[in-house]
PDB file of N, CA and C in Angstrom:
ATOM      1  N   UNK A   1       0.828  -1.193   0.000  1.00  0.00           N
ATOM      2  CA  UNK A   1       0.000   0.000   0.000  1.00  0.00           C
ATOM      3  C   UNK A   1       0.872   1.256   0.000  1.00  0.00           C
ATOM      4  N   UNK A   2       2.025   1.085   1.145  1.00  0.00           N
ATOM      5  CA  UNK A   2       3.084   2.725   0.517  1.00  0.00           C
ATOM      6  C   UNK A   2       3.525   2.571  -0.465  1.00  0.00           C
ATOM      7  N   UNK A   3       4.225   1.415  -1.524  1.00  0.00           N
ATOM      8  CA  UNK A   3       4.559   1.424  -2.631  1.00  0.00           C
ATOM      9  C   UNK A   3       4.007   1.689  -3.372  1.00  0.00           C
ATOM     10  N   UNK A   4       2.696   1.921  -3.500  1.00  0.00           N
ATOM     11  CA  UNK A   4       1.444   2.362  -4.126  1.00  0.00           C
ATOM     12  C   UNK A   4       1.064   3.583  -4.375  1.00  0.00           C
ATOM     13  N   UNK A   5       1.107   4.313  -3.041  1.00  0.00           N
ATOM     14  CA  UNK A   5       0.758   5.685  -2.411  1.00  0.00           C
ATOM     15  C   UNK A   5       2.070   6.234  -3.327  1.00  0.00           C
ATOM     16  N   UNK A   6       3.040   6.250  -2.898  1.00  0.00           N
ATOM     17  CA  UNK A   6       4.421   6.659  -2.831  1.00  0.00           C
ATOM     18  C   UNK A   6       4.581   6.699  -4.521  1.00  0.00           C
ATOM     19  N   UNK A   7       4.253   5.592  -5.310  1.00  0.00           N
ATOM     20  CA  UNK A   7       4.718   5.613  -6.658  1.00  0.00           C
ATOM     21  C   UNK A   7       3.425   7.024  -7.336  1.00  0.00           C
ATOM     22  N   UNK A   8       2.084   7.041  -6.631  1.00  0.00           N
ATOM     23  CA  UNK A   8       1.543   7.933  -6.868  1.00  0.00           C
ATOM     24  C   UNK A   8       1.792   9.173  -6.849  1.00  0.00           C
ATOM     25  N   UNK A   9       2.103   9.155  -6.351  1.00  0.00           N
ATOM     26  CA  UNK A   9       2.720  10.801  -5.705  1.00  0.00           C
ATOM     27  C   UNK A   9       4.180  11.280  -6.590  1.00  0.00           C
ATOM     28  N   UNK A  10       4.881  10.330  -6.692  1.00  0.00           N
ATOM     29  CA  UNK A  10       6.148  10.769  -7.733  1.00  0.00           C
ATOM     30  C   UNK A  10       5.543  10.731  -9.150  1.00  0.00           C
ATOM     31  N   UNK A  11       4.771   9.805  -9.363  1.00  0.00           N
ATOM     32  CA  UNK A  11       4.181  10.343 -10.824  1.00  0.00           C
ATOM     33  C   UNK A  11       3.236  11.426 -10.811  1.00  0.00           C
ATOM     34  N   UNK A  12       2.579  12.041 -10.277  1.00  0.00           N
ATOM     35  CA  UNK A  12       2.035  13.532 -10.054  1.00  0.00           C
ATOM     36  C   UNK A  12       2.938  14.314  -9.774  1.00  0.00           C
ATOM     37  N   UNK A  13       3.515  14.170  -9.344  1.00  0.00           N
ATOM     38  CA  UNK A  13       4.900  15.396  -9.018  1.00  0.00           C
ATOM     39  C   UNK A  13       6.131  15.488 -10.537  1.00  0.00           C
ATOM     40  N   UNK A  14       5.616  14.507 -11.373  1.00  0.00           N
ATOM     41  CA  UNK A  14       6.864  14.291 -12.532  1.00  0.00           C
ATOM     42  C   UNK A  14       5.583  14.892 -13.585  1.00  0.00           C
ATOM     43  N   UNK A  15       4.299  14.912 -13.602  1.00  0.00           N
ATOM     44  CA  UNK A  15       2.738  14.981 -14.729  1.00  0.00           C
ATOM     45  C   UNK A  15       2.943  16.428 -14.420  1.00  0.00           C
ATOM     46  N   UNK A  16       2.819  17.042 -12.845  1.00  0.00           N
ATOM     47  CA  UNK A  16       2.828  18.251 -12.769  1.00  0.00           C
ATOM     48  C   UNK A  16       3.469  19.471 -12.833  1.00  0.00           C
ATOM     49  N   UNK A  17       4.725  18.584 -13.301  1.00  0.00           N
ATOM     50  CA  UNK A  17       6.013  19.412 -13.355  1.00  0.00           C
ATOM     51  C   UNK A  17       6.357  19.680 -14.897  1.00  0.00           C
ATOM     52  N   UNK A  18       5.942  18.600 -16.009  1.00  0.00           N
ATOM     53  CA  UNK A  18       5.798  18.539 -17.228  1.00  0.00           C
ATOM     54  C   UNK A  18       4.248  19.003 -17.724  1.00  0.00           C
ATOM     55  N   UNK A  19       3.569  19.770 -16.983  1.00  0.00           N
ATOM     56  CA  UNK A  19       2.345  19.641 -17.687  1.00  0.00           C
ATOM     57  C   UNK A  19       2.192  20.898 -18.393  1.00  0.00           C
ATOM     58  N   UNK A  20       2.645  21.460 -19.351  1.00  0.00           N
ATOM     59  CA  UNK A  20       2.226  22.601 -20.345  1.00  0.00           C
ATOM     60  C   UNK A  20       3.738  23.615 -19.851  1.00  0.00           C
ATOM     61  N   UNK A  21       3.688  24.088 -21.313  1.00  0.00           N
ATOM     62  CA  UNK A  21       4.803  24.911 -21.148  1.00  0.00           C
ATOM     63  C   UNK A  21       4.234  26.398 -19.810  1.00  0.00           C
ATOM     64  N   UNK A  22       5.608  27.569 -20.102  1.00  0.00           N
ATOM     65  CA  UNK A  22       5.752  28.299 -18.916  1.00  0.00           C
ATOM     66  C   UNK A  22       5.153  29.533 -19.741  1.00  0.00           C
ATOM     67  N   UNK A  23       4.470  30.198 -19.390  1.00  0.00           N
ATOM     68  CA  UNK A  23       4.006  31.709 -19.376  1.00  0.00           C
ATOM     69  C   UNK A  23       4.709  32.362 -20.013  1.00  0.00           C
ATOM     70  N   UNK A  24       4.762  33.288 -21.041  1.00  0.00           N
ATOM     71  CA  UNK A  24       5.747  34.131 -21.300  1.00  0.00           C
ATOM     72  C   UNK A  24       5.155  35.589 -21.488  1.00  0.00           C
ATOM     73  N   UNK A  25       4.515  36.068 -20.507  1.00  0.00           N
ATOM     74  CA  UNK A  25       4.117  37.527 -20.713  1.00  0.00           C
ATOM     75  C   UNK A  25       5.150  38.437 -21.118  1.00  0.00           C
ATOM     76  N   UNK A  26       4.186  39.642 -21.957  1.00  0.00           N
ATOM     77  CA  UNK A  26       5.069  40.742 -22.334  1.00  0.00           C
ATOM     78  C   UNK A  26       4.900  41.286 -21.415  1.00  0.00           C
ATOM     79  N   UNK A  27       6.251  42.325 -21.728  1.00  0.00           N
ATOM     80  CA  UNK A  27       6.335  43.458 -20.392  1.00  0.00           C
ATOM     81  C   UNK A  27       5.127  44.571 -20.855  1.00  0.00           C
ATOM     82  N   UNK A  28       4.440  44.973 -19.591  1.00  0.00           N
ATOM     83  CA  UNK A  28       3.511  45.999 -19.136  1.00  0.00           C
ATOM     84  C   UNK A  28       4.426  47.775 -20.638  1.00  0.00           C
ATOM     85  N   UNK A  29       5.464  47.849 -19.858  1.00  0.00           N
ATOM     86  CA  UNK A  29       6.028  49.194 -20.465  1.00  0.00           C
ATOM     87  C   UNK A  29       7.048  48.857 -21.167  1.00  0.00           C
ATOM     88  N   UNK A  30       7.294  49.444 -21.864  1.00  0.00           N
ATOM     89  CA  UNK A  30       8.497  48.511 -23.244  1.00  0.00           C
ATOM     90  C   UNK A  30       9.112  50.611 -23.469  1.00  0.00           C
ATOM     91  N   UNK A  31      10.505  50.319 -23.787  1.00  0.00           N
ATOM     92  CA  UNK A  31      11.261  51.566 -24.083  1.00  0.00           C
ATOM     93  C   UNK A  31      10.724  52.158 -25.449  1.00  0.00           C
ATOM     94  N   UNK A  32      10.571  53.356 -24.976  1.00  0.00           N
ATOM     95  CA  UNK A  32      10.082  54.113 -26.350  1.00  0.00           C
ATOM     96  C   UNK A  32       8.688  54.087 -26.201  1.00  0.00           C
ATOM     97  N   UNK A  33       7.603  53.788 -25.388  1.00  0.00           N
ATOM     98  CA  UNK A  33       6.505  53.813 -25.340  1.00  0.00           C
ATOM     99  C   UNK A  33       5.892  55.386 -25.417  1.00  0.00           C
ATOM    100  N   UNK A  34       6.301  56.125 -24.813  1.00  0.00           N
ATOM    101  CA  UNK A  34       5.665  57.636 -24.299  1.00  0.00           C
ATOM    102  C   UNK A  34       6.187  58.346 -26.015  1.00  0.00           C
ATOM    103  N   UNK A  35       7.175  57.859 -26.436  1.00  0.00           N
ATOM    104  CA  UNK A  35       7.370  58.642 -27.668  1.00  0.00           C
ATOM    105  C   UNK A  35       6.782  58.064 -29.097  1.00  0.00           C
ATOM    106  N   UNK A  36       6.091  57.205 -29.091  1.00  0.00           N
ATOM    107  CA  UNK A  36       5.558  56.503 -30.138  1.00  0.00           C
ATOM    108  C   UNK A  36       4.293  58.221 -30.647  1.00  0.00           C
ATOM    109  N   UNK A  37       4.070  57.881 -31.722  1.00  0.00           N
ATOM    110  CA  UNK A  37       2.963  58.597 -32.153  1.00  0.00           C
ATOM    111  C   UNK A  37       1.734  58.172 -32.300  1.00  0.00           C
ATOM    112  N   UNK A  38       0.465  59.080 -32.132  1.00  0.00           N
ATOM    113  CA  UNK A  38      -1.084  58.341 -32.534  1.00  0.00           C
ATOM    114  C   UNK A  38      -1.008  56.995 -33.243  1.00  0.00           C
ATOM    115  N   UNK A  39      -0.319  56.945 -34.740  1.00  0.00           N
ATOM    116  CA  UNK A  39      -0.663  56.129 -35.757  1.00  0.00           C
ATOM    117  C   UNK A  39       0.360  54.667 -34.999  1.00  0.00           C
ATOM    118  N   UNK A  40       0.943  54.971 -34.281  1.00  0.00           N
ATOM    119  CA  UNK A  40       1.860  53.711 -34.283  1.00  0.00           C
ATOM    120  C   UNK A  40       1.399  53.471 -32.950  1.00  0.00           C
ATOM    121  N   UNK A  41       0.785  53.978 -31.845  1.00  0.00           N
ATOM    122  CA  UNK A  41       0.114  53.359 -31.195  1.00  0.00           C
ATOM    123  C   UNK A  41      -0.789  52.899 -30.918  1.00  0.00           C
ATOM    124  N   UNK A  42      -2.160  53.421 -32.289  1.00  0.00           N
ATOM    125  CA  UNK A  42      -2.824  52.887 -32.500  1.00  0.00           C
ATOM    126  C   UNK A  42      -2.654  51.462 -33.363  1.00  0.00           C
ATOM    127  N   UNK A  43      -1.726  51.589 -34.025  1.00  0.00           N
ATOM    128  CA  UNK A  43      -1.170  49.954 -34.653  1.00  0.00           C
ATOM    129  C   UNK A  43      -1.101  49.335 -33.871  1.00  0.00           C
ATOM    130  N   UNK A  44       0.244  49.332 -32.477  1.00  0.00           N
ATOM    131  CA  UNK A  44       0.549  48.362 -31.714  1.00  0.00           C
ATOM    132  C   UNK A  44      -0.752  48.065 -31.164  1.00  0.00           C
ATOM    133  N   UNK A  45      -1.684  48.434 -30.664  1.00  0.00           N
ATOM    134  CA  UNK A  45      -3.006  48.434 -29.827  1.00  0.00           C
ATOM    135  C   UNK A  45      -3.755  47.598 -31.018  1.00  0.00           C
ATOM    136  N   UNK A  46      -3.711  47.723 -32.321  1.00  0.00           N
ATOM    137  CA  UNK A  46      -4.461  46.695 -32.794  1.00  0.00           C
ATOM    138  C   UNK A  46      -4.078  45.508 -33.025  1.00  0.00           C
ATOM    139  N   UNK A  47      -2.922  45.794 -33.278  1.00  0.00           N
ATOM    140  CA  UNK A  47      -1.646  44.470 -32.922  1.00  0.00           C
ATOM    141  C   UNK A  47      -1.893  43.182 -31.840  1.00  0.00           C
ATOM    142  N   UNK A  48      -1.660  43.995 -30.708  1.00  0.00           N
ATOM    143  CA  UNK A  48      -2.193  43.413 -28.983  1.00  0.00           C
ATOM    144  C   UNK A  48      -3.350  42.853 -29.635  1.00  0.00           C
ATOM    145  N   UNK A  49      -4.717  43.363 -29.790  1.00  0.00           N
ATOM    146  CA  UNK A  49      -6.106  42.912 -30.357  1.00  0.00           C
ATOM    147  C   UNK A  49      -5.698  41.586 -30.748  1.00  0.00           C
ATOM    148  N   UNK A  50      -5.291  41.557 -31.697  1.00  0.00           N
ATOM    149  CA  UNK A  50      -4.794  39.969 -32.633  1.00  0.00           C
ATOM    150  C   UNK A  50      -4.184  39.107 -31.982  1.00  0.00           C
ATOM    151  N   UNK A  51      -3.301  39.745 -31.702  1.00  0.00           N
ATOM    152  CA  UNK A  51      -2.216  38.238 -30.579  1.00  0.00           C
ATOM    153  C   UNK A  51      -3.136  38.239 -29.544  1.00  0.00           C
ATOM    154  N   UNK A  52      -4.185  38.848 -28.939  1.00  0.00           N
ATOM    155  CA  UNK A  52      -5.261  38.267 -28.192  1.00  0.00           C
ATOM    156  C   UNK A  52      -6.391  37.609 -28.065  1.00  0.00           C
ATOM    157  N   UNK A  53      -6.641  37.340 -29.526  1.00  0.00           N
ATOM    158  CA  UNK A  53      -7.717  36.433 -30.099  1.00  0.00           C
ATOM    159  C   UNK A  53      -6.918  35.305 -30.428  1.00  0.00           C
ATOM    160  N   UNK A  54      -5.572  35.085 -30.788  1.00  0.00           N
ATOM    161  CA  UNK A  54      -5.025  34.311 -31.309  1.00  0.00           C
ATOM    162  C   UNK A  54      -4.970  33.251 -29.989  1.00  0.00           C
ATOM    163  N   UNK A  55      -4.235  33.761 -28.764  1.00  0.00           N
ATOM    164  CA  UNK A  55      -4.374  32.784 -27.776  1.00  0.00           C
ATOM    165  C   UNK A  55      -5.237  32.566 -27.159  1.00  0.00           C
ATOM    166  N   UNK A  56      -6.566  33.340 -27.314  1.00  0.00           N
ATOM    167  CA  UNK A  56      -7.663  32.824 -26.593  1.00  0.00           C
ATOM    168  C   UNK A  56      -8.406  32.086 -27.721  1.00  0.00           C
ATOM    169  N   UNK A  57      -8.511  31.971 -29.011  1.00  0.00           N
ATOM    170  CA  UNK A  57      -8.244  30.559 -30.053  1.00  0.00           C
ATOM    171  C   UNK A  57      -7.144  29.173 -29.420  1.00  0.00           C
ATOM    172  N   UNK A  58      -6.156  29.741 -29.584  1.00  0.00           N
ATOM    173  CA  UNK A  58      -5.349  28.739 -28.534  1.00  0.00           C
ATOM    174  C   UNK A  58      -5.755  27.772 -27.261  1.00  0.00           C
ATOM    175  N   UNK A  59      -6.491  28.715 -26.342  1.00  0.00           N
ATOM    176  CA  UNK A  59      -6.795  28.777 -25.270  1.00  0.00           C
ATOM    177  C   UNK A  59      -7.810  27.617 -25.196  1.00  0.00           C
ATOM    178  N   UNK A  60      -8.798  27.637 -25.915  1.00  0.00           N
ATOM    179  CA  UNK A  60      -9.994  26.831 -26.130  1.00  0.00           C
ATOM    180  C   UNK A  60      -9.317  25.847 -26.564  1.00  0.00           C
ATOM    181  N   UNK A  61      -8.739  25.539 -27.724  1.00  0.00           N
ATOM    182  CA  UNK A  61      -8.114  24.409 -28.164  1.00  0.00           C
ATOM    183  C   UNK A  61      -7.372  23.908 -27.067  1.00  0.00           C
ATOM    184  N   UNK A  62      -6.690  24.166 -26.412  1.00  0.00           N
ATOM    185  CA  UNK A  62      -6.028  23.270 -25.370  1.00  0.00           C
ATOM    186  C   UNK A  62      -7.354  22.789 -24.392  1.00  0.00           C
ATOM    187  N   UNK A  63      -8.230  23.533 -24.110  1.00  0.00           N
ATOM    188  CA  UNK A  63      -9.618  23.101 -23.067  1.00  0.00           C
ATOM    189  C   UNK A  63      -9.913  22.293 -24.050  1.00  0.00           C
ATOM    190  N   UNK A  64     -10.313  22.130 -25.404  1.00  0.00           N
ATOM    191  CA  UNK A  64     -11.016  20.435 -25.749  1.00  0.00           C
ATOM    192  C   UNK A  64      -9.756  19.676 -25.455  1.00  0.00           C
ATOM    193  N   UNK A  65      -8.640  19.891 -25.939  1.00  0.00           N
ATOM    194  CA  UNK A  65      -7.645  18.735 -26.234  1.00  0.00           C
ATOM    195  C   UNK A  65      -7.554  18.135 -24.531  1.00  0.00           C
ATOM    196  N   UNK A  66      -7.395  18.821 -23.325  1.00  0.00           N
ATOM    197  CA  UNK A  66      -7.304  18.606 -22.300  1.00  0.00           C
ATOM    198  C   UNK A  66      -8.424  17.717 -21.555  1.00  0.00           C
ATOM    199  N   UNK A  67      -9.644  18.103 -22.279  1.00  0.00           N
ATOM    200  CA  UNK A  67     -11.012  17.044 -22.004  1.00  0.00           C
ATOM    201  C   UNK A  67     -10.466  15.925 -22.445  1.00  0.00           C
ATOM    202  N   UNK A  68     -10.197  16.048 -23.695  1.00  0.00           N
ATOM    203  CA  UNK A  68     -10.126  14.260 -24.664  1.00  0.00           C
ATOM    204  C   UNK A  68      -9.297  13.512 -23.816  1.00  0.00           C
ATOM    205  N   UNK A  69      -7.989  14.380 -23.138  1.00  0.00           N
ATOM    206  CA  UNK A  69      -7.084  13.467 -22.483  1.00  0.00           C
ATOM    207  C   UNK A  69      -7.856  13.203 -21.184  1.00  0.00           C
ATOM    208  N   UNK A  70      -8.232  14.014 -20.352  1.00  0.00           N
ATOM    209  CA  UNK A  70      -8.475  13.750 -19.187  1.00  0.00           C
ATOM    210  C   UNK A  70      -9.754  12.290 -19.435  1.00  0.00           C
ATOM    211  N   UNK A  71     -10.348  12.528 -20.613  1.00  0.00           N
ATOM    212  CA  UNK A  71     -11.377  11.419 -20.670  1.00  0.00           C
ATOM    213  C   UNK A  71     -10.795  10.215 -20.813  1.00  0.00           C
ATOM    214  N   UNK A  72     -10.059  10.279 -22.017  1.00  0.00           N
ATOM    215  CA  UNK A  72      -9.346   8.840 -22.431  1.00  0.00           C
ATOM    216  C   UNK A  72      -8.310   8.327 -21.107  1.00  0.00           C
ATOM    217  N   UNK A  73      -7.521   9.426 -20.517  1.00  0.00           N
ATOM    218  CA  UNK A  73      -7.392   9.105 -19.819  1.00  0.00           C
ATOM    219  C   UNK A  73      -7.461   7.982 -18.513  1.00  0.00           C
ATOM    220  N   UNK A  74      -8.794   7.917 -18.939  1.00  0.00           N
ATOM    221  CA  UNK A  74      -9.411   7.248 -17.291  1.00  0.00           C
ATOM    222  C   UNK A  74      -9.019   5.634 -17.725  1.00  0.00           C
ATOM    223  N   UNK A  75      -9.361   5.546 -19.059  1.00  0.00           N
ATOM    224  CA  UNK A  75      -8.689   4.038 -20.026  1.00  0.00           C
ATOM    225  C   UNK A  75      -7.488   3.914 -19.886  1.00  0.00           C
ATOM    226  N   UNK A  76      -6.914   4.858 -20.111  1.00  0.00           N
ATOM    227  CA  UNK A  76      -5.214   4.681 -20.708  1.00  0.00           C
ATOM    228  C   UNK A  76      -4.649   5.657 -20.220  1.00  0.00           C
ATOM    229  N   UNK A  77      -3.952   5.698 -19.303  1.00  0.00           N
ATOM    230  CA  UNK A  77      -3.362   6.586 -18.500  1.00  0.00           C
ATOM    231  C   UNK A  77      -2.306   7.604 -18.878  1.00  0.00           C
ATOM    232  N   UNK A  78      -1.838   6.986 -20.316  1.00  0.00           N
ATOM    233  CA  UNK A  78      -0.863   7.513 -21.149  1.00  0.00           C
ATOM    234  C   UNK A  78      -1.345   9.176 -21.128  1.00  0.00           C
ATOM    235  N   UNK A  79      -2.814   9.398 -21.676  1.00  0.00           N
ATOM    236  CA  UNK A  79      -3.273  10.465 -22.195  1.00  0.00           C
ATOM    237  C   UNK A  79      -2.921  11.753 -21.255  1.00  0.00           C
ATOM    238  N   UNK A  80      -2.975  11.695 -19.992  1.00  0.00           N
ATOM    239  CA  UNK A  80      -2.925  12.409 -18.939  1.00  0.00           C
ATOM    240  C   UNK A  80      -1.219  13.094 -18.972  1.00  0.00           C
ATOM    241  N   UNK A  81      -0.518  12.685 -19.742  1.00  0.00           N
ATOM    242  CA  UNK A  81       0.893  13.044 -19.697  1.00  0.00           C
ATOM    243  C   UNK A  81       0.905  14.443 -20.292  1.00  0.00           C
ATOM    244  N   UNK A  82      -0.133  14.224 -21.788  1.00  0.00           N
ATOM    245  CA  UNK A  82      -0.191  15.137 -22.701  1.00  0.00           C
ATOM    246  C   UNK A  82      -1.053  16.652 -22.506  1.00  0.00           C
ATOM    247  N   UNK A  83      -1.699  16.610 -21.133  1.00  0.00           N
ATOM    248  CA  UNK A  83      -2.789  17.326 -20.589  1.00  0.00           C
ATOM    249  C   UNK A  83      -1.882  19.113 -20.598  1.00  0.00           C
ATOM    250  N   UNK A  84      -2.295  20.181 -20.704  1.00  0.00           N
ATOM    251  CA  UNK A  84      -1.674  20.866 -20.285  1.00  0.00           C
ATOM    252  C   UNK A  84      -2.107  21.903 -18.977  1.00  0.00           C
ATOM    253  N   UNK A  85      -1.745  22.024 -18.157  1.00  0.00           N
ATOM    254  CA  UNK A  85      -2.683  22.412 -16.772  1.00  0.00           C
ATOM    255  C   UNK A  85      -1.933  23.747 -16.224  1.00  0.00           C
ATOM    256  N   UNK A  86      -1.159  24.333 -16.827  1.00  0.00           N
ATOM    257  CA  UNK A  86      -0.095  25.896 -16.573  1.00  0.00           C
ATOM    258  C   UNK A  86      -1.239  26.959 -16.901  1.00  0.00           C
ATOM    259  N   UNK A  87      -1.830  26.907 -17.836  1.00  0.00           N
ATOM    260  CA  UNK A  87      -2.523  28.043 -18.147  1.00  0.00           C
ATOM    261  C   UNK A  87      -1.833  28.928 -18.100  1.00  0.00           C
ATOM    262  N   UNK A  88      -0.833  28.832 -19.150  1.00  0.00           N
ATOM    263  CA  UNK A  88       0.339  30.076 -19.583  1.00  0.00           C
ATOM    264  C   UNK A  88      -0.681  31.296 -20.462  1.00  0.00           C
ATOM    265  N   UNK A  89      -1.639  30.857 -21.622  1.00  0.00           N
ATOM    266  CA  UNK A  89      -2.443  31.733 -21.981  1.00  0.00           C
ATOM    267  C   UNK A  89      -2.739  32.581 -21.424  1.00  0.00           C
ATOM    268  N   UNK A  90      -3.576  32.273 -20.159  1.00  0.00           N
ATOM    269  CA  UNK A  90      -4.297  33.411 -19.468  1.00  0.00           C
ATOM    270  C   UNK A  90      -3.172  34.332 -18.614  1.00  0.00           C
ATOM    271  N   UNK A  91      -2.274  33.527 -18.471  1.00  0.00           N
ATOM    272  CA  UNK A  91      -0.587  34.685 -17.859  1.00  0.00           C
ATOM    273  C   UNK A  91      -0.864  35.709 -19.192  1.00  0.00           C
ATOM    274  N   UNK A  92      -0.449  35.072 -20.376  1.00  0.00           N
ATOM    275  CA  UNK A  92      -0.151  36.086 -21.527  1.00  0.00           C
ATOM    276  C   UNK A  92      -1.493  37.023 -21.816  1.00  0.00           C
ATOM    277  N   UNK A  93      -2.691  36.241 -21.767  1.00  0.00           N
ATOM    278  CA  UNK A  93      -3.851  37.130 -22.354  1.00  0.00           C
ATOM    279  C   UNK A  93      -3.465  38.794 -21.274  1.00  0.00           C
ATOM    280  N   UNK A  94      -3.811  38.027 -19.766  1.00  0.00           N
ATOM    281  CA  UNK A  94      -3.687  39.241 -18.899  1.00  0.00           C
ATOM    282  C   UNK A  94      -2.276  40.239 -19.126  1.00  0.00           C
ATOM    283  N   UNK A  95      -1.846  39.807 -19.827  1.00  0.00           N
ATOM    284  CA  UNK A  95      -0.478  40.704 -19.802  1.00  0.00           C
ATOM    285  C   UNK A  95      -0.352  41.686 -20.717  1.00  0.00           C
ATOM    286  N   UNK A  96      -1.410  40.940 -22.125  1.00  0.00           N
ATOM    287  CA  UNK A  96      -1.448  41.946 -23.307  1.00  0.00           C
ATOM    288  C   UNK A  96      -2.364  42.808 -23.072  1.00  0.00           C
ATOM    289  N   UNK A  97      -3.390  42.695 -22.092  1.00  0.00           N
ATOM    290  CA  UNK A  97      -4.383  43.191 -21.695  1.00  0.00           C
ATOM    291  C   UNK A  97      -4.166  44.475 -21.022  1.00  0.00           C
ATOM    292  N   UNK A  98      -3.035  44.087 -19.902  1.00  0.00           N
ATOM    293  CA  UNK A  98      -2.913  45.298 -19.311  1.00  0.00           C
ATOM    294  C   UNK A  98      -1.810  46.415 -20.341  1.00  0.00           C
ATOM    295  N   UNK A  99      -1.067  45.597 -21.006  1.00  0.00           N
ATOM    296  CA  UNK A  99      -0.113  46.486 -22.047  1.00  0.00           C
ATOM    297  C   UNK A  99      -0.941  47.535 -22.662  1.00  0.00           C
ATOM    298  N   UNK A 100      -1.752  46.417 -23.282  1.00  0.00           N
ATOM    299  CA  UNK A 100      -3.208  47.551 -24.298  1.00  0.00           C
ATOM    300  C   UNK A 100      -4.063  49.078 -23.435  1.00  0.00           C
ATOM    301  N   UNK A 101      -3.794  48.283 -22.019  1.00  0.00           N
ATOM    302  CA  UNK A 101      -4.364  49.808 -21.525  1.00  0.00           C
ATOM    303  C   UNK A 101      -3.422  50.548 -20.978  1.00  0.00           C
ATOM    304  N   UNK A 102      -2.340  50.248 -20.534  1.00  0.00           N
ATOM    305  CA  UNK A 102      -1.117  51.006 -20.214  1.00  0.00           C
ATOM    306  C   UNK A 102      -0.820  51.945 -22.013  1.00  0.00           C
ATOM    307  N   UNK A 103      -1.069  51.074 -22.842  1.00  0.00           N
ATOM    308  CA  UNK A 103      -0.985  52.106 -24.460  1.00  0.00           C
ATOM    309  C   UNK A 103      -2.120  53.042 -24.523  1.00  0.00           C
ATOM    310  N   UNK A 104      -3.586  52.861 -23.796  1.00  0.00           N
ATOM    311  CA  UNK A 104      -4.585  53.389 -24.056  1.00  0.00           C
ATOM    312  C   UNK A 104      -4.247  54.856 -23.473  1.00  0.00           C
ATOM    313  N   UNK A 105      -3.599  54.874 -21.924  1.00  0.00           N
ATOM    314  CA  UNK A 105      -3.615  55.750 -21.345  1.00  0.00           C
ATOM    315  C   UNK A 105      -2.597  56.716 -22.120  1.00  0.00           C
ATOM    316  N   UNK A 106      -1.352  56.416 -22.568  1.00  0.00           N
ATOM    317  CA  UNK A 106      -0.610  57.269 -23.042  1.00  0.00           C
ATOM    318  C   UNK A 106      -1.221  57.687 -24.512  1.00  0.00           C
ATOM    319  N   UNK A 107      -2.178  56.990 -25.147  1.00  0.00           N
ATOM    320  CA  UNK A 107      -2.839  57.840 -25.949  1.00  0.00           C
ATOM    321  C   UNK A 107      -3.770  58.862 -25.665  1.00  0.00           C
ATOM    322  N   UNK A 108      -4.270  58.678 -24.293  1.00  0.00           N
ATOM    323  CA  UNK A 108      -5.358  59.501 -23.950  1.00  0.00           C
ATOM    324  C   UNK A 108      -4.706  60.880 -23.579  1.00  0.00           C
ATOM    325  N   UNK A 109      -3.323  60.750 -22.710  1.00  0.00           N
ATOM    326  CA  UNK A 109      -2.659  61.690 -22.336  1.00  0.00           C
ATOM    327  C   UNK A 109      -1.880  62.895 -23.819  1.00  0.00           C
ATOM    328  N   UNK A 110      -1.630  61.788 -25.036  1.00  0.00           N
ATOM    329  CA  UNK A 110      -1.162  62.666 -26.052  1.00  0.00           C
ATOM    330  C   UNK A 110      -2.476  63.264 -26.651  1.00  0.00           C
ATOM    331  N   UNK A 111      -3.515  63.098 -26.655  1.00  0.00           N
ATOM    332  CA  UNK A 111      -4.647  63.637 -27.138  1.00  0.00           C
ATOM    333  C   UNK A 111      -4.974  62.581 -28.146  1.00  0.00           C
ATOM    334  N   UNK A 112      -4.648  61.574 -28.270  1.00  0.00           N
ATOM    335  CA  UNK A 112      -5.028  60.563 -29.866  1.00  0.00           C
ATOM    336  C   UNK A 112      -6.262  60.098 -30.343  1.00  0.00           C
ATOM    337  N   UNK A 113      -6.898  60.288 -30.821  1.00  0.00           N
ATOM    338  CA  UNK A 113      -8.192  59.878 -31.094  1.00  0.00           C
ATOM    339  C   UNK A 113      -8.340  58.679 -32.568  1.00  0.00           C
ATOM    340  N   UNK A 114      -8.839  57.465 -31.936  1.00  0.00           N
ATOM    341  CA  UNK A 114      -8.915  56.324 -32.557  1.00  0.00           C
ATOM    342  C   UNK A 114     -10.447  56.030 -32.722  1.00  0.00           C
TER     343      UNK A 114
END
């Protein structure tokens, strides 16, 4: 029964340690921000827009793929390896998120109208 327990626990600790890559948020303030102009900060801001649909496209796709495993799973234990459980997306969504309004404000402050 501890050989049991015990082998459990190192394979959750080896599933949870491999399970989906690491977060890679952008930085909030990036150099050269305050000197950008209307037109190019309204680009980057539509920019952000895109790479934020893109991983919350992403995002969903890993929630089915993560069902199928966790289901098949319960058969074949293999599947559960492939699961990804970091939720690095939502690190990145929130990160472009706050970038986009950290850009909003310095447009509001130059007068920019979009």
């Amino acid at each position: 029964m501890k050989k049991l327990i015990c082998t459990l626990l190192i394979c959750s600790i080896i599933v949870t340690g491999c399970a989906g890559s690491n977060p890679n948020p952008v930085n909030i303030y990036q150099p050269g921000d305050e000197k950008k102009s209307c037109s190019s900060l309204k680009a980057t801001i539509t920019l952000i827009d895109k790479q934020i649909e893109v991983k919350r496209v992403r995002q969903t796709e890993k929630a089915y793929g993560n069902a199928a495993c966790a289901i098949t799973g319960f058969f074949i234990i293999v599947p559960w390896f492939f699961m990804d459980l970091k939720g690095a997306e939502q690190v990145e969504i929130d990160a472009l998120q706050q970038r986009k309004e950290a850009l909003n404000i310095i447009a509001i402050e130059k007068d920019c109208e979009f």
